[in-house]
N, C-alpha and C. Protein backbone atom coordinates (compact mmCIF):
# COMPACT_ATOMS: atom_id res chain seq x y z
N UNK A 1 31.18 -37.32 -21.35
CA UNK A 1 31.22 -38.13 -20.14
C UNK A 1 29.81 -38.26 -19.58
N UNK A 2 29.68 -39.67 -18.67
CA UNK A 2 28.13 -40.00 -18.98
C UNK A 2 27.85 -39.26 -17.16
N UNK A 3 26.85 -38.54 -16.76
CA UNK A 3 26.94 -37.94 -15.20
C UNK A 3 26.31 -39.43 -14.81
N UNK A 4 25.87 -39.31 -13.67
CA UNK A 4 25.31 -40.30 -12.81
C UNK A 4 24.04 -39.13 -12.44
N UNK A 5 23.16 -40.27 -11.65
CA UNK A 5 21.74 -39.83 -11.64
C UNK A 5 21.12 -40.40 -10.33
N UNK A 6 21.09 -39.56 -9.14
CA UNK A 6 20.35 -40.63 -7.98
C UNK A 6 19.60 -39.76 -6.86
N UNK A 7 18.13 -40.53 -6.93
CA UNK A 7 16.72 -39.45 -6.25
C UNK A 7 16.97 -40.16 -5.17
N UNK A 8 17.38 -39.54 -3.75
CA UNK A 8 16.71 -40.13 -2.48
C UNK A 8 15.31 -39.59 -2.14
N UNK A 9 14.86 -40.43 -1.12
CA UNK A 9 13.49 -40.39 -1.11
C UNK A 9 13.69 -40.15 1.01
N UNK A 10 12.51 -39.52 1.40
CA UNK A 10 12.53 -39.17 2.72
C UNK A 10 12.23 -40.39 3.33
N UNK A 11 11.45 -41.41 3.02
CA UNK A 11 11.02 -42.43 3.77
C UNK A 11 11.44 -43.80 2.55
N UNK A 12 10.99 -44.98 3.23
CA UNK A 12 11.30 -46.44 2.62
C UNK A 12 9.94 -46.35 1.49
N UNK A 13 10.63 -47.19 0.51
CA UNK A 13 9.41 -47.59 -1.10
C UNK A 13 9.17 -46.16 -1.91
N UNK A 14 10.51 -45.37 -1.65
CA UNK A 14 9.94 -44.09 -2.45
C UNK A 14 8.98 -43.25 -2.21
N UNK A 15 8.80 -43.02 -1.20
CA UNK A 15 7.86 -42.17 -0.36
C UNK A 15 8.39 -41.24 0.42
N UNK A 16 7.65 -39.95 0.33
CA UNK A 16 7.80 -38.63 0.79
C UNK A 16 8.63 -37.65 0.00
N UNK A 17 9.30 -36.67 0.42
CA UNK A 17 10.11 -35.74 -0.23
C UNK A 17 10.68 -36.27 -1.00
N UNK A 18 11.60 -35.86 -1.73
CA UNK A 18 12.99 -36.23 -3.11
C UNK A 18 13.55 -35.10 -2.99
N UNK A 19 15.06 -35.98 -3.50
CA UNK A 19 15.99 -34.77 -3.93
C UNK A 19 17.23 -35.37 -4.93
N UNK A 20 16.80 -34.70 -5.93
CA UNK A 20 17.83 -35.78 -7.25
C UNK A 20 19.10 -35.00 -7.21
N UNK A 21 20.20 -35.98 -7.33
CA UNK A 21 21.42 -35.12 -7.15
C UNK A 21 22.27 -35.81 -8.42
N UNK A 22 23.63 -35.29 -8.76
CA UNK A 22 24.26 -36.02 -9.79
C UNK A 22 25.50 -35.89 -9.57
N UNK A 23 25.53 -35.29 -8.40
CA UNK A 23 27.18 -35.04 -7.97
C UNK A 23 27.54 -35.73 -6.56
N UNK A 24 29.22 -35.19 -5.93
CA UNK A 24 29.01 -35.72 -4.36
C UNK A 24 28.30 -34.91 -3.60
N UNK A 25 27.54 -35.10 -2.79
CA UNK A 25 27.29 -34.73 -1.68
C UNK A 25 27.14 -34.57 -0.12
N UNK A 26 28.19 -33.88 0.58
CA UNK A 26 28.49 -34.15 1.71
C UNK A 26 27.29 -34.17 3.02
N UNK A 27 25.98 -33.62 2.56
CA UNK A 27 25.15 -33.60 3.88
C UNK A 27 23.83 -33.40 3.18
N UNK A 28 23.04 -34.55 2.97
CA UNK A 28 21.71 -34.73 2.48
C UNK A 28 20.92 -33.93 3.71
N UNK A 29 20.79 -33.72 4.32
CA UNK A 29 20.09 -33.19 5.82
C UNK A 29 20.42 -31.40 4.66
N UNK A 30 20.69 -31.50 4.25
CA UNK A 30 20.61 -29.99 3.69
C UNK A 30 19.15 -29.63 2.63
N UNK A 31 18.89 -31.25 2.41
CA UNK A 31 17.76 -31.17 1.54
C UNK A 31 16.50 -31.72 2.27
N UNK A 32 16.86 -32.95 2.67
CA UNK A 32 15.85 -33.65 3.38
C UNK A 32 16.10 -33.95 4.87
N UNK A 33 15.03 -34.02 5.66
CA UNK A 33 15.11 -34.44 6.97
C UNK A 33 15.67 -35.31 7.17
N UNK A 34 15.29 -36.27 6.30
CA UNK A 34 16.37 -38.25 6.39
C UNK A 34 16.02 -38.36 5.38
N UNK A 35 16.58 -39.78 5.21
CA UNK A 35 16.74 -40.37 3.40
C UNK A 35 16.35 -42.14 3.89
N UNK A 36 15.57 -42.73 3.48
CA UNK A 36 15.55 -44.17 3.88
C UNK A 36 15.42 -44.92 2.94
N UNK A 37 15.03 -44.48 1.21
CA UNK A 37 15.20 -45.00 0.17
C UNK A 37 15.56 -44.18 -1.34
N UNK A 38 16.28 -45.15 -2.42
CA UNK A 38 16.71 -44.08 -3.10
C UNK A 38 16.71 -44.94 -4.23
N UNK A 39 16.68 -44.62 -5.99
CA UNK A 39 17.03 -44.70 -7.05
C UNK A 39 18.16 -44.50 -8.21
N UNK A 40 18.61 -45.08 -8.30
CA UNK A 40 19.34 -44.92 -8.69
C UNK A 40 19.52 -44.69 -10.61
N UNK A 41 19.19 -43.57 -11.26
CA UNK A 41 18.70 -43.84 -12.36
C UNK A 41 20.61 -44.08 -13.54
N UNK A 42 21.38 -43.79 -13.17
CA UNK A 42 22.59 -44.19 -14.08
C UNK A 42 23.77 -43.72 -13.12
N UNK A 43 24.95 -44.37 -13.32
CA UNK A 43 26.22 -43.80 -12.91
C UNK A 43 26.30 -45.07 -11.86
N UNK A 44 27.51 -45.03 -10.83
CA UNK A 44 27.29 -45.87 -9.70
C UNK A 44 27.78 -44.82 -8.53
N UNK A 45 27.39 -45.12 -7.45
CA UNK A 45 27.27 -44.16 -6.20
C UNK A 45 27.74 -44.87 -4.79
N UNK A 46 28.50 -44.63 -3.66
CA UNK A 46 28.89 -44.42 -2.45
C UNK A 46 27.70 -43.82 -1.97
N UNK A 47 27.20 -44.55 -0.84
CA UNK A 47 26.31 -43.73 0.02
C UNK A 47 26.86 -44.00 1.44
N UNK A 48 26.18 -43.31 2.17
CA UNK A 48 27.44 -43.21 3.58
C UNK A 48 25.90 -42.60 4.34
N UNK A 49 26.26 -43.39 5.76
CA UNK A 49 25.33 -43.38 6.48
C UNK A 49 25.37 -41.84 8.26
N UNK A 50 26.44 -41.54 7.96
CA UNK A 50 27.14 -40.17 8.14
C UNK A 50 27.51 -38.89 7.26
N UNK A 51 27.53 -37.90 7.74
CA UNK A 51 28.19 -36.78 7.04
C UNK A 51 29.28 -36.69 6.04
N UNK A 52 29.65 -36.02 5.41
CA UNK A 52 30.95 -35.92 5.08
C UNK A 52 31.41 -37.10 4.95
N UNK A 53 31.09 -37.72 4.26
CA UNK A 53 31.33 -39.36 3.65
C UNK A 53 32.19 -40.22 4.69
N UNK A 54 31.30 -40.11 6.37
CA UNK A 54 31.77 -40.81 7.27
C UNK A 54 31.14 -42.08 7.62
N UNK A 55 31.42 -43.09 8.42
CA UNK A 55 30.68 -43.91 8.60
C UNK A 55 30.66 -45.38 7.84
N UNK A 56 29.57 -46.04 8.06
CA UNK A 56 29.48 -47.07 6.72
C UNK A 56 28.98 -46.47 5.93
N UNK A 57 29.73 -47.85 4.51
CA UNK A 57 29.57 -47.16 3.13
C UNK A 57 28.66 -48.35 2.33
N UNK A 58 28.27 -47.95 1.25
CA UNK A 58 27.55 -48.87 0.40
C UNK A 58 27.33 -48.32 -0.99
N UNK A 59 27.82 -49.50 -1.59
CA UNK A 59 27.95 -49.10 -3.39
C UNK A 59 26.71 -49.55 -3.63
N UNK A 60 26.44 -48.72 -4.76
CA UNK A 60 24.78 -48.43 -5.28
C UNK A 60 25.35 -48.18 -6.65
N UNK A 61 24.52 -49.14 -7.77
CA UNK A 61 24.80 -48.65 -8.97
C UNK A 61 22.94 -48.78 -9.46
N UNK A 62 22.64 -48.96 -10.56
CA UNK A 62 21.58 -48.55 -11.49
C UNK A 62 20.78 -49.84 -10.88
N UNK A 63 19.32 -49.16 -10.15
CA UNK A 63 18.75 -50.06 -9.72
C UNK A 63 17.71 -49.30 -8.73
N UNK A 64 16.75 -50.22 -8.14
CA UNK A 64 16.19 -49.32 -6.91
C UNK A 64 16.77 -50.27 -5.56
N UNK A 65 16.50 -48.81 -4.48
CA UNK A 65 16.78 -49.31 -3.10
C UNK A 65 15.64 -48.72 -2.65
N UNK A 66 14.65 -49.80 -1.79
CA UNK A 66 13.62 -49.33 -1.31
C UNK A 66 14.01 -48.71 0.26
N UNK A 67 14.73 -49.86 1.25
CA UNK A 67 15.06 -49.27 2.15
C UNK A 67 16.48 -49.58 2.91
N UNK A 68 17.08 -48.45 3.28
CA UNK A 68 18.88 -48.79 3.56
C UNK A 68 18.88 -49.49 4.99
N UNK A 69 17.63 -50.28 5.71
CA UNK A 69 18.04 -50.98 6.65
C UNK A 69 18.03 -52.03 5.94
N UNK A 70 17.94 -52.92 4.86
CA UNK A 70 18.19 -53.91 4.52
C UNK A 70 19.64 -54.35 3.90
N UNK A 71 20.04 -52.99 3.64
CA UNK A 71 21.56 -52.49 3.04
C UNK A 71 22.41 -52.95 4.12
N UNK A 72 22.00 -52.68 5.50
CA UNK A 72 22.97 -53.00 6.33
C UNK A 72 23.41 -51.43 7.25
N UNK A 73 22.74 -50.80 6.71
CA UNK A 73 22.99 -49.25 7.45
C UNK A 73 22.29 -49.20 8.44
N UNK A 74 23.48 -48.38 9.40
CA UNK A 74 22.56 -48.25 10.98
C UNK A 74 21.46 -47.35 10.88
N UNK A 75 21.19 -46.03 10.32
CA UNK A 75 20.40 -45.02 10.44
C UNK A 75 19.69 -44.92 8.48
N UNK A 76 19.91 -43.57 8.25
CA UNK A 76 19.64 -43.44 7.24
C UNK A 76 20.92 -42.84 6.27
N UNK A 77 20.65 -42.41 4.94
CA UNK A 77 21.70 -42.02 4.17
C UNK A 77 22.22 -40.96 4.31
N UNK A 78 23.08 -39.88 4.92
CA UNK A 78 23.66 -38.86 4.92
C UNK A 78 24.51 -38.30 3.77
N UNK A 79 25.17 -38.87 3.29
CA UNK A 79 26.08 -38.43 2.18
C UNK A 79 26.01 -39.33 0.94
N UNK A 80 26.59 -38.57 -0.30
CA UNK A 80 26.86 -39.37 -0.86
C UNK A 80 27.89 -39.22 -2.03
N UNK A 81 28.72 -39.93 -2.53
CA UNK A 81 29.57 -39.62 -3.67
C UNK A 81 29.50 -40.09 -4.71
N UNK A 82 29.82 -39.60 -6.34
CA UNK A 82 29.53 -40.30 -7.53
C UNK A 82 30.72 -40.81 -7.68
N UNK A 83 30.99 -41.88 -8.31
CA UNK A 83 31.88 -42.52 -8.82
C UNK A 83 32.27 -42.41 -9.74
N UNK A 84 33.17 -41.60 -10.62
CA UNK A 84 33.37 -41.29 -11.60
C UNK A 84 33.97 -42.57 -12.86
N UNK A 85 32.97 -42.72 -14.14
CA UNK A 85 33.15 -43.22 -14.77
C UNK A 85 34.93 -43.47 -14.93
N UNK A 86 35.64 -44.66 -15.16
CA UNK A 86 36.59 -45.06 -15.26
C UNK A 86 37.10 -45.70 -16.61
N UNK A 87 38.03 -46.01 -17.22
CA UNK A 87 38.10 -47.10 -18.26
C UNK A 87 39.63 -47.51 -18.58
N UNK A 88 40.35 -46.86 -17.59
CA UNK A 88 41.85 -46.93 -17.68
C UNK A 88 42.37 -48.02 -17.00
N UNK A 89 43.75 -48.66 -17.04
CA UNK A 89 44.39 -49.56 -16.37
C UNK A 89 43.93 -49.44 -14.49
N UNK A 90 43.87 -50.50 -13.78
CA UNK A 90 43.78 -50.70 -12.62
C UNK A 90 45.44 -50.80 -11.50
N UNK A 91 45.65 -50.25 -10.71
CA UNK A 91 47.04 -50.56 -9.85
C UNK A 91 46.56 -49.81 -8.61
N UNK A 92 47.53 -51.18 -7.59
CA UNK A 92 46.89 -50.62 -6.36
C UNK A 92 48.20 -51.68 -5.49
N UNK A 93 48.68 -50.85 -4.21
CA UNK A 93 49.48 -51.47 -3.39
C UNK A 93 49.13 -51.48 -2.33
N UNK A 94 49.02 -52.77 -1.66
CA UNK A 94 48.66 -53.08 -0.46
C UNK A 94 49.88 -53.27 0.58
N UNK A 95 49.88 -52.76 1.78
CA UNK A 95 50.77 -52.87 2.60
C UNK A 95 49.92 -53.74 4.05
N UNK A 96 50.56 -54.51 4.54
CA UNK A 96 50.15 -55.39 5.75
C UNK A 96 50.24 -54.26 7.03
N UNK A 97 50.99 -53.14 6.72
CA UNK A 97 51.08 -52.39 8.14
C UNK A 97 50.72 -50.76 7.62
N UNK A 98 50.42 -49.54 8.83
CA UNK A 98 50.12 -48.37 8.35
C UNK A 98 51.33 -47.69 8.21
N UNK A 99 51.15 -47.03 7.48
CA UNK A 99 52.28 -46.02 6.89
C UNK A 99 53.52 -46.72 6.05
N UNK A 100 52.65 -48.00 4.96
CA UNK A 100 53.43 -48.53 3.70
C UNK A 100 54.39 -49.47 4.43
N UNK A 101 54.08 -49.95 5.44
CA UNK A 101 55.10 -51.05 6.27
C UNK A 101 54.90 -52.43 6.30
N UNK A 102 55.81 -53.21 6.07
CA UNK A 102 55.46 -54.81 6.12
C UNK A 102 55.29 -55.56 4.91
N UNK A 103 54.77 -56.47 4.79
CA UNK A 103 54.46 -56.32 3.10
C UNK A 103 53.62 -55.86 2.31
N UNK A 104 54.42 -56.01 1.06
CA UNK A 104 53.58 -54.80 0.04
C UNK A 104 53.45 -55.85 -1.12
N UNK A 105 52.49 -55.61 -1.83
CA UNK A 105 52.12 -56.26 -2.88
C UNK A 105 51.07 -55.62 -3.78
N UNK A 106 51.55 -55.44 -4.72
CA UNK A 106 50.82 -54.79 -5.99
C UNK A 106 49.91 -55.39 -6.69
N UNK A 107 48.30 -54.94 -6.84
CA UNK A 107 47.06 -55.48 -7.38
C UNK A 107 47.34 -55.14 -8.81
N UNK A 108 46.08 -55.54 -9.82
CA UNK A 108 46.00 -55.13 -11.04
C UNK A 108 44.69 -55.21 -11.43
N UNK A 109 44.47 -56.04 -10.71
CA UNK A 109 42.84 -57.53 -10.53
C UNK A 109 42.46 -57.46 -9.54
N UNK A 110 41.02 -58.13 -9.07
CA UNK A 110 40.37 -58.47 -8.02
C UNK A 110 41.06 -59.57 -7.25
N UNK A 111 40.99 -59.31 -5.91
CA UNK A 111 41.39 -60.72 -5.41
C UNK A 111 40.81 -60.38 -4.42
N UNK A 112 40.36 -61.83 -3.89
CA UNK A 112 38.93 -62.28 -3.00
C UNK A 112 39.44 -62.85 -2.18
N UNK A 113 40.59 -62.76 -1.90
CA UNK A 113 41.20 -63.54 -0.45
C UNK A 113 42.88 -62.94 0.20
N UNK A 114 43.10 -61.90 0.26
CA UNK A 114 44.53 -61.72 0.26
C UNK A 114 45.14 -62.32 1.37
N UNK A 115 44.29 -63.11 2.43
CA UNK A 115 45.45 -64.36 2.79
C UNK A 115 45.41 -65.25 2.24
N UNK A 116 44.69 -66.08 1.02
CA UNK A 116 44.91 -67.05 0.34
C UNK A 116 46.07 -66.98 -0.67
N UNK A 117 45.78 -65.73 -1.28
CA UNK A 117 46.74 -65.58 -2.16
C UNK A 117 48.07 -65.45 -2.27
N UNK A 118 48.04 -64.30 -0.83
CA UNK A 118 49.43 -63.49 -0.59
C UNK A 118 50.40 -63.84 1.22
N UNK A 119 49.39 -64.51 1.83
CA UNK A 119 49.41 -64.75 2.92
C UNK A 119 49.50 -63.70 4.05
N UNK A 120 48.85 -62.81 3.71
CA UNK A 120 49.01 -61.70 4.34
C UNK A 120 47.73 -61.52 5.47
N UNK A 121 47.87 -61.51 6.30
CA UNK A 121 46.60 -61.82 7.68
C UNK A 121 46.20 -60.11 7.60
N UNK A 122 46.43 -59.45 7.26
CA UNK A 122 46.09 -58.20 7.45
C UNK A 122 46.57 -57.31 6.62
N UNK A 123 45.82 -55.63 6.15
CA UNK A 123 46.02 -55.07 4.90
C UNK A 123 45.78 -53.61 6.17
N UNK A 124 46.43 -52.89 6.22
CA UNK A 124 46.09 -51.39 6.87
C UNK A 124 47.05 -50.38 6.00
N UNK A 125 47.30 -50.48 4.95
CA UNK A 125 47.32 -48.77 4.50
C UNK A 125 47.15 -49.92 2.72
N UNK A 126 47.59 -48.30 2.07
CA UNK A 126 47.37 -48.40 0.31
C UNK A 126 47.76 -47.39 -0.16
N UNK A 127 47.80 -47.68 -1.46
CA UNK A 127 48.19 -46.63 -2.55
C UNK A 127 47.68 -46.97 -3.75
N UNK A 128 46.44 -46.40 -4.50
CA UNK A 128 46.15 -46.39 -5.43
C UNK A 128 46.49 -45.94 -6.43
N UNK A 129 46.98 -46.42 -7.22
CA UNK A 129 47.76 -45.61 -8.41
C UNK A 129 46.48 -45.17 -9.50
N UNK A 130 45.83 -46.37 -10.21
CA UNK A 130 44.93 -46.36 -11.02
C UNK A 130 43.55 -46.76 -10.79
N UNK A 131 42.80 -46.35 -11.08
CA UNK A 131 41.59 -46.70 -10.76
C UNK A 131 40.17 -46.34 -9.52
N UNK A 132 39.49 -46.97 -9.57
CA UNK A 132 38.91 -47.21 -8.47
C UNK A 132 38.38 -48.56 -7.99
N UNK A 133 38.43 -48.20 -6.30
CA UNK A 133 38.62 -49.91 -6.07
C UNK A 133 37.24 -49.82 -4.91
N UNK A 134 36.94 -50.81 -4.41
CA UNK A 134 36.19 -51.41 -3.39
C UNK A 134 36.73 -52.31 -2.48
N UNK A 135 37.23 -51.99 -1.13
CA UNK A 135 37.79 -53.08 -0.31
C UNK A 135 36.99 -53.67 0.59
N UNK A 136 36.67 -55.09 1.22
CA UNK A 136 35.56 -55.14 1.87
C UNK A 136 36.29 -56.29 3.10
N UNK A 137 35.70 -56.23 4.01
CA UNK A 137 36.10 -56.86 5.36
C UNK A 137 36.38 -57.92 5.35
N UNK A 138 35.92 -58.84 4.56
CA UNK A 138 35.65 -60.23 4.80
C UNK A 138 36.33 -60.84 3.28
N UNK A 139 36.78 -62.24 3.04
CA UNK A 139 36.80 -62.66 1.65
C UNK A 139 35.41 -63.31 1.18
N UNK A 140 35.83 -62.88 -0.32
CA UNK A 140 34.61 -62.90 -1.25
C UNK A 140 33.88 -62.03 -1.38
N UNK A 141 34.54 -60.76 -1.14
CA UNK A 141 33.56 -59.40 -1.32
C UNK A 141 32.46 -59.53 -0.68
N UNK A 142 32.58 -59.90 0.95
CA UNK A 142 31.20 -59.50 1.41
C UNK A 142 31.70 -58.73 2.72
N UNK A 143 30.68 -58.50 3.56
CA UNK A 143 30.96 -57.91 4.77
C UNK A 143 30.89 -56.58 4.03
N UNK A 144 30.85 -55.32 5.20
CA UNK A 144 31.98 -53.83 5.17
C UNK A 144 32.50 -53.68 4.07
N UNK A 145 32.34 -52.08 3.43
CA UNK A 145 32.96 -51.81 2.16
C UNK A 145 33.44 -50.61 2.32
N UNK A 146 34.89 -50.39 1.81
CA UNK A 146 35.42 -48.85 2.05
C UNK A 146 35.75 -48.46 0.33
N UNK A 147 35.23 -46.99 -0.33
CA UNK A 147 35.45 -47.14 -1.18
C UNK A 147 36.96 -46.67 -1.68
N UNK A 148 37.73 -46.87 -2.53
CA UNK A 148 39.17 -46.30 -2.59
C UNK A 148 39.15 -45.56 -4.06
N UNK A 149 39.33 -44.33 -4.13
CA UNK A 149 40.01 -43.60 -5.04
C UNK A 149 41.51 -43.38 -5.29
N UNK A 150 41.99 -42.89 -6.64
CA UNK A 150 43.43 -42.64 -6.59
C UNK A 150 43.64 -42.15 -5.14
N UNK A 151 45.04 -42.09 -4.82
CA UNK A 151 45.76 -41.30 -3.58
C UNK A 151 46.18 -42.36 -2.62
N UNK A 152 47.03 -41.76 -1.47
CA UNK A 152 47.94 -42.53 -0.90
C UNK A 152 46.77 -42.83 0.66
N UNK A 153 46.70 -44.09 1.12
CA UNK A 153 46.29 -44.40 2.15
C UNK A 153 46.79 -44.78 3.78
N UNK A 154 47.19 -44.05 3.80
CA UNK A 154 48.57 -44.27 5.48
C UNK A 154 47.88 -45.20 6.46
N UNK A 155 46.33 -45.19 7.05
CA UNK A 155 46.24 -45.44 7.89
C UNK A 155 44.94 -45.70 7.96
N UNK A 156 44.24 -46.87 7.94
CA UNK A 156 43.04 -47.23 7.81
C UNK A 156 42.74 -46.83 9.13
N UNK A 157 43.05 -47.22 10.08
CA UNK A 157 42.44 -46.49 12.17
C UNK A 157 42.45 -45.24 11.87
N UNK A 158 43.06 -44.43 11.20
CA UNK A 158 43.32 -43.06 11.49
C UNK A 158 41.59 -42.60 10.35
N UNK A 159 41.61 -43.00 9.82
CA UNK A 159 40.29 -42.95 8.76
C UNK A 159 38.96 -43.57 9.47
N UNK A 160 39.28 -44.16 10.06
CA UNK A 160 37.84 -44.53 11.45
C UNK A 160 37.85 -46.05 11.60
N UNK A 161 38.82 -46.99 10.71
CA UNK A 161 38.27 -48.28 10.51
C UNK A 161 39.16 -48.87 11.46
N UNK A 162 39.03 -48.67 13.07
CA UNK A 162 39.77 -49.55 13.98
C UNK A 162 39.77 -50.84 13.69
N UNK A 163 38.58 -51.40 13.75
CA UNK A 163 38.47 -52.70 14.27
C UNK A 163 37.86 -53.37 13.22
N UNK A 164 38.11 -52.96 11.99
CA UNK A 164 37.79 -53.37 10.38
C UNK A 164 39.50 -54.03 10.11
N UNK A 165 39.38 -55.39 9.12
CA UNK A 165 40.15 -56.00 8.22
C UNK A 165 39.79 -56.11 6.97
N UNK A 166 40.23 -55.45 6.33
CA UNK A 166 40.45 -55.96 4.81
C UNK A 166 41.04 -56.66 4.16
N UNK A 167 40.24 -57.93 3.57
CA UNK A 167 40.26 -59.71 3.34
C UNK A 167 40.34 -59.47 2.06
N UNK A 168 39.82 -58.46 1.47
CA UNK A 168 39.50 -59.06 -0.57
C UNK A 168 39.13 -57.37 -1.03
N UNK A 169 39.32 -57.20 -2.46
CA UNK A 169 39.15 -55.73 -3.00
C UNK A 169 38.41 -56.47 -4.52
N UNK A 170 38.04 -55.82 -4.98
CA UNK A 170 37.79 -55.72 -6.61
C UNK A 170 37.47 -54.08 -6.88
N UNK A 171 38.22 -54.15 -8.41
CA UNK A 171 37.80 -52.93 -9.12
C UNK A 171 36.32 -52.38 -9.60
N UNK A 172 36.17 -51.24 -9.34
CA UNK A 172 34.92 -50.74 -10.30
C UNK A 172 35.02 -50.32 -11.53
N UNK A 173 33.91 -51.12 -12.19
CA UNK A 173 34.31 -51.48 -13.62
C UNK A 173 33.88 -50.22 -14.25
N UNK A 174 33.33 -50.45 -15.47
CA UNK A 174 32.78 -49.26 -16.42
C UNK A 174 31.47 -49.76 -16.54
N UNK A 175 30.93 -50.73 -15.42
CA UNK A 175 29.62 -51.24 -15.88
C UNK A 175 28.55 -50.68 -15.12
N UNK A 176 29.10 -49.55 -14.54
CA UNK A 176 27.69 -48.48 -13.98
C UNK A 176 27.25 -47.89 -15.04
């Protein structure tokens, strides 16, 4: 199995301290003072602009990031998680209400609009069966990104995302 590989850097353009990690990590402040740019040398990565993988999130795969205010992050990088290589079938159920209520409709695929598709004005819980997914605020995969692993999702407010909608998801491929 292939690890993942990613140096944050204390300041923006790769400057100052480092600290290469290859696993998750819940509190970069354990290594570095702040984190404002990072590398990404293989694997793909969740970075989180809070502790304990709170906060906003942002997928990072093989590439450089000079600095995470252009990412869209309020502060700097606090956490971060690896994404574990994948290659199995994709399944995922979306429910319009929290705690699996309202309608439900089962993914397999990306879809970039789940009120176009499904007519569903709103998505607040899940259940991932297979895979890993990326859900993001807006359709067309832009806006806000929450990342989703297997396991059951009751309650997107209860997870911090009050005043977040989730419009569109796609899978993460095997192309980190």
């Amino acid at each position: 199995m292939t690890m993942g590989k990613i140096i944050f850097y204390e300041d923006r353009n790769f400057q100052g301290r480092s600290y290469e990690c290859s696993s998750d990590c819940s509190e970069l402040t354990s290594y570095l003072t702040r984190c404002h740019s990072c590398r990404v040398e293989s694997g793909c990565f969740m970075v989180y602009d809070r502790s304990n993988y709170m906060g906003n999130q942002y997928f990072v795969r093989r590439g450089e990031y000079s600095d995470y205010s252009r990412m869209g992050m309020s502060d700097c990088i606090r956490s971060c998680r690896m994404i574990p290589m994948y290659r199995g079938n994709y399944r995922m159920r979306i429910y319009e209400r929290e705690n699996f209520g309202g309608q439900m409709h089962e993914l397999m695929e990306d879809c970039d609009n789940f009120m176009d598709r499904y007519r569903m004005s709103d998505c607040q819980s899940c259940h991932v069966m297979d895979g890993h997914w990326l859900m993001y605020e807006q359709p067309h995969y832009r806006g806000r990104m929450m990342y989703m692993r297997p396991g059951e999702y009751r309650s997107f407010r209860d997870m911090g995302y009050m005043n977040m909608r989730f419009m569109s998801m796609r899978r993460i491929m095997d192309s980190c």
